[in-house]
Protein backbone atom coordinates (compact mmCIF):
# COMPACT_ATOMS: atom_id res chain seq x y z
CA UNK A 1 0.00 0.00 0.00
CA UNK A 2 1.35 3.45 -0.93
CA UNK A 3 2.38 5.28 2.43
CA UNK A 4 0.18 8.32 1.41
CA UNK A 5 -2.53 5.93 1.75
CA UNK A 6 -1.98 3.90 5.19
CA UNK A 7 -4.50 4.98 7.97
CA UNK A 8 -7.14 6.60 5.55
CA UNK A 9 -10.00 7.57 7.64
CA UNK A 10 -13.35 8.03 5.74
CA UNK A 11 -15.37 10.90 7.74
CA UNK A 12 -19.27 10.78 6.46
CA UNK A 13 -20.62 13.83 7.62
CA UNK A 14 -23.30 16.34 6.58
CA UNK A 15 -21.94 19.31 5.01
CA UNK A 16 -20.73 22.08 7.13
CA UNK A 17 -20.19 19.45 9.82
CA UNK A 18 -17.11 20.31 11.90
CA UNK A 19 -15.31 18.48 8.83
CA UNK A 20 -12.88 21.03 8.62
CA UNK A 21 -11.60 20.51 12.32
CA UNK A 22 -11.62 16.78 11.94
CA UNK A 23 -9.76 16.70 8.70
CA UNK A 24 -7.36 18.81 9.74
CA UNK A 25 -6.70 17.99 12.93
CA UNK A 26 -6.17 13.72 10.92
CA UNK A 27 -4.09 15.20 8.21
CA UNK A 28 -1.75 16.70 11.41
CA UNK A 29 -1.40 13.32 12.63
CA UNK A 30 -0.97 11.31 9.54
CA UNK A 31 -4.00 10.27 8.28
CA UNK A 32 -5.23 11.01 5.14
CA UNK A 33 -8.95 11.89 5.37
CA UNK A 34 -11.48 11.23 2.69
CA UNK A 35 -15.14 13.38 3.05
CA UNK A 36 -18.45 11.64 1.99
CA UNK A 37 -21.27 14.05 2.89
CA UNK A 38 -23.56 10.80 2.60
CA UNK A 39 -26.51 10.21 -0.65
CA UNK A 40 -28.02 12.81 -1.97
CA UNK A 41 -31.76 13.60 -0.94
CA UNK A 42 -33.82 11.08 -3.16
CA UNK A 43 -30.53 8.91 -3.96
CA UNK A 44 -29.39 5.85 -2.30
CA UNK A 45 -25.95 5.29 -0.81
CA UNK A 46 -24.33 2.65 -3.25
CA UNK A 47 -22.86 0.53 -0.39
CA UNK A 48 -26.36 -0.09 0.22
CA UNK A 49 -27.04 -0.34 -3.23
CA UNK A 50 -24.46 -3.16 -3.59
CA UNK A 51 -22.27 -0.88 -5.58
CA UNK A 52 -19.19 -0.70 -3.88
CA UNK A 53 -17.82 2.51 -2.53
CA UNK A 54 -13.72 3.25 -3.00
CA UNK A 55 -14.43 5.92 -0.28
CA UNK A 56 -15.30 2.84 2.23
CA UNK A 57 -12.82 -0.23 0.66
CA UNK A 58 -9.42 2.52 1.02
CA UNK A 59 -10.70 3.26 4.97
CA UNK A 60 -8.84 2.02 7.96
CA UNK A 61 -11.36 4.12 10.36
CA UNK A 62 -14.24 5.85 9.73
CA UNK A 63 -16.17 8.57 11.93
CA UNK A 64 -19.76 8.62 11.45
CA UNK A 65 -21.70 12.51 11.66
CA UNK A 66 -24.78 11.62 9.76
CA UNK A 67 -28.22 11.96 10.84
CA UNK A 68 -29.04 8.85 12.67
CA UNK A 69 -32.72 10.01 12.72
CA UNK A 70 -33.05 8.96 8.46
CA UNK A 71 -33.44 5.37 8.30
CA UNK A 72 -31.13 5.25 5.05
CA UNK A 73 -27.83 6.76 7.33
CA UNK A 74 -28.72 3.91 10.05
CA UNK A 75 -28.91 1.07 7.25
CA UNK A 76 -24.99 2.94 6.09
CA UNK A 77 -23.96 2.10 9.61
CA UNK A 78 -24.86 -0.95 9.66
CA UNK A 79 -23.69 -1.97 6.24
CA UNK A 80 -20.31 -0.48 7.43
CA UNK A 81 -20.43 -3.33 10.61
CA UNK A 82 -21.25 -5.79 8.15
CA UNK A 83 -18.89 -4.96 5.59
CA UNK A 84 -15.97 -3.85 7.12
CA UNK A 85 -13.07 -5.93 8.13
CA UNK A 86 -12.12 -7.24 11.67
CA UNK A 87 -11.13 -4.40 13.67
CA UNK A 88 -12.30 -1.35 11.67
CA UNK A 89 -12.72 1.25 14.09
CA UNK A 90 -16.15 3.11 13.73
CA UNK A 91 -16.99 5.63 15.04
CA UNK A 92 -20.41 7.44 15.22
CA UNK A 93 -21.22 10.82 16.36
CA UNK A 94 -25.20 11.06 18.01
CA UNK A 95 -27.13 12.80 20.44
CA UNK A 96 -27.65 10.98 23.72
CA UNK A 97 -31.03 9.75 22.87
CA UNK A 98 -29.88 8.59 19.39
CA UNK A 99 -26.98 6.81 20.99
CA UNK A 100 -30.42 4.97 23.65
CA UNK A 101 -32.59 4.37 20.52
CA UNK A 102 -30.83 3.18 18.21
CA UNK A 103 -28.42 0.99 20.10
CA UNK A 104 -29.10 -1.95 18.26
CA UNK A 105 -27.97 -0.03 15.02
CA UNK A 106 -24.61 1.18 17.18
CA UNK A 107 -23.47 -1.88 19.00
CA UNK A 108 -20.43 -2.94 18.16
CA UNK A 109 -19.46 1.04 17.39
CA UNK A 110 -17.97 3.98 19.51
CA UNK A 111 -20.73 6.10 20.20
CA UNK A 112 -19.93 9.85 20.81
CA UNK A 113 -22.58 11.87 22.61
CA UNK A 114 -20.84 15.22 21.79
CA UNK A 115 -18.91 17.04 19.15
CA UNK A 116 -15.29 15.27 18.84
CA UNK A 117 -12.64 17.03 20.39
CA UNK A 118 -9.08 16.95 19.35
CA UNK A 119 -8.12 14.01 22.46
CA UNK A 120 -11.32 12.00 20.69
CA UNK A 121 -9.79 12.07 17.11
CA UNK A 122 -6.32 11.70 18.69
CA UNK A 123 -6.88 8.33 20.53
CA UNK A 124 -9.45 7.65 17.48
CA UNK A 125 -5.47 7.61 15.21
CA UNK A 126 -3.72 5.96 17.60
CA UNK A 127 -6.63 2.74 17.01
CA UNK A 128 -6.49 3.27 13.63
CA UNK A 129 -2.71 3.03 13.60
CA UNK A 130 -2.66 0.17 15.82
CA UNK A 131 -5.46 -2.08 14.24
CA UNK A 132 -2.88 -1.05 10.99
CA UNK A 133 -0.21 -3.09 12.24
């Protein structure tokens, strides 16, 4: 694997999200970040679809910031625990009561309850880099 692309993390967020923090801050500490601002209104996510997604197969983490409240961004999480290898650290971004309501869509996930801070996404890299090796 080219080093420029060893501990991708794939951050699906809506857009105007706190993406800029989060990529930055991941691009600081060596990870490349890739930015999917989930389907379109009316379009369907094409891991769901059964398209593939390059975004998704070149991730070694991914932090979830969609709305868990649309059923289509709950099936993407759980397509993501079903598709993604051994180890892949998730994690998703929710309110508390998301995080109590949807727990059978987040088990086996990282649930954050607030916006990530820069220790969050810093101990978020150091799984990434460890599941890595």
């Amino acid at each position: 694997m080219p080093k420029d692309m060893e501990g991708v993390v794939l951050l699906d967020v809506s857009p105007g999200a706190a993406e800029s923090f989060e990529r930055s801050f991941l691009e600081k500490v060596g990870h490349p970040a890739l930015v999917c601002h989930g389907p379109h209104e009316g379009a369907i996510c094409p891991l769901l679809a059964d398209k593939g997604c390059s975004k998704f197969e070149a991730a070694h983490g991914i932090v979830f910031q969609l709305d868990l409240d649309r059923p289509q961004h709950r099936a993407i999480v759980a397509r993501y625990r079903e598709l993604g290898r051994d180890g892949l650290p998730i994690r998703v971004v929710a309110t508390p009561e998301q995080a109590e309501q949807y727990q059978d869509v987040l088990a086996g996930v990282e649930v954050w309850t607030h916006e990530p801070t820069a220790a969050d996404l810093d101990g978020f890299a150091a799984e990434v880099e460890a599941n890595d090796r």
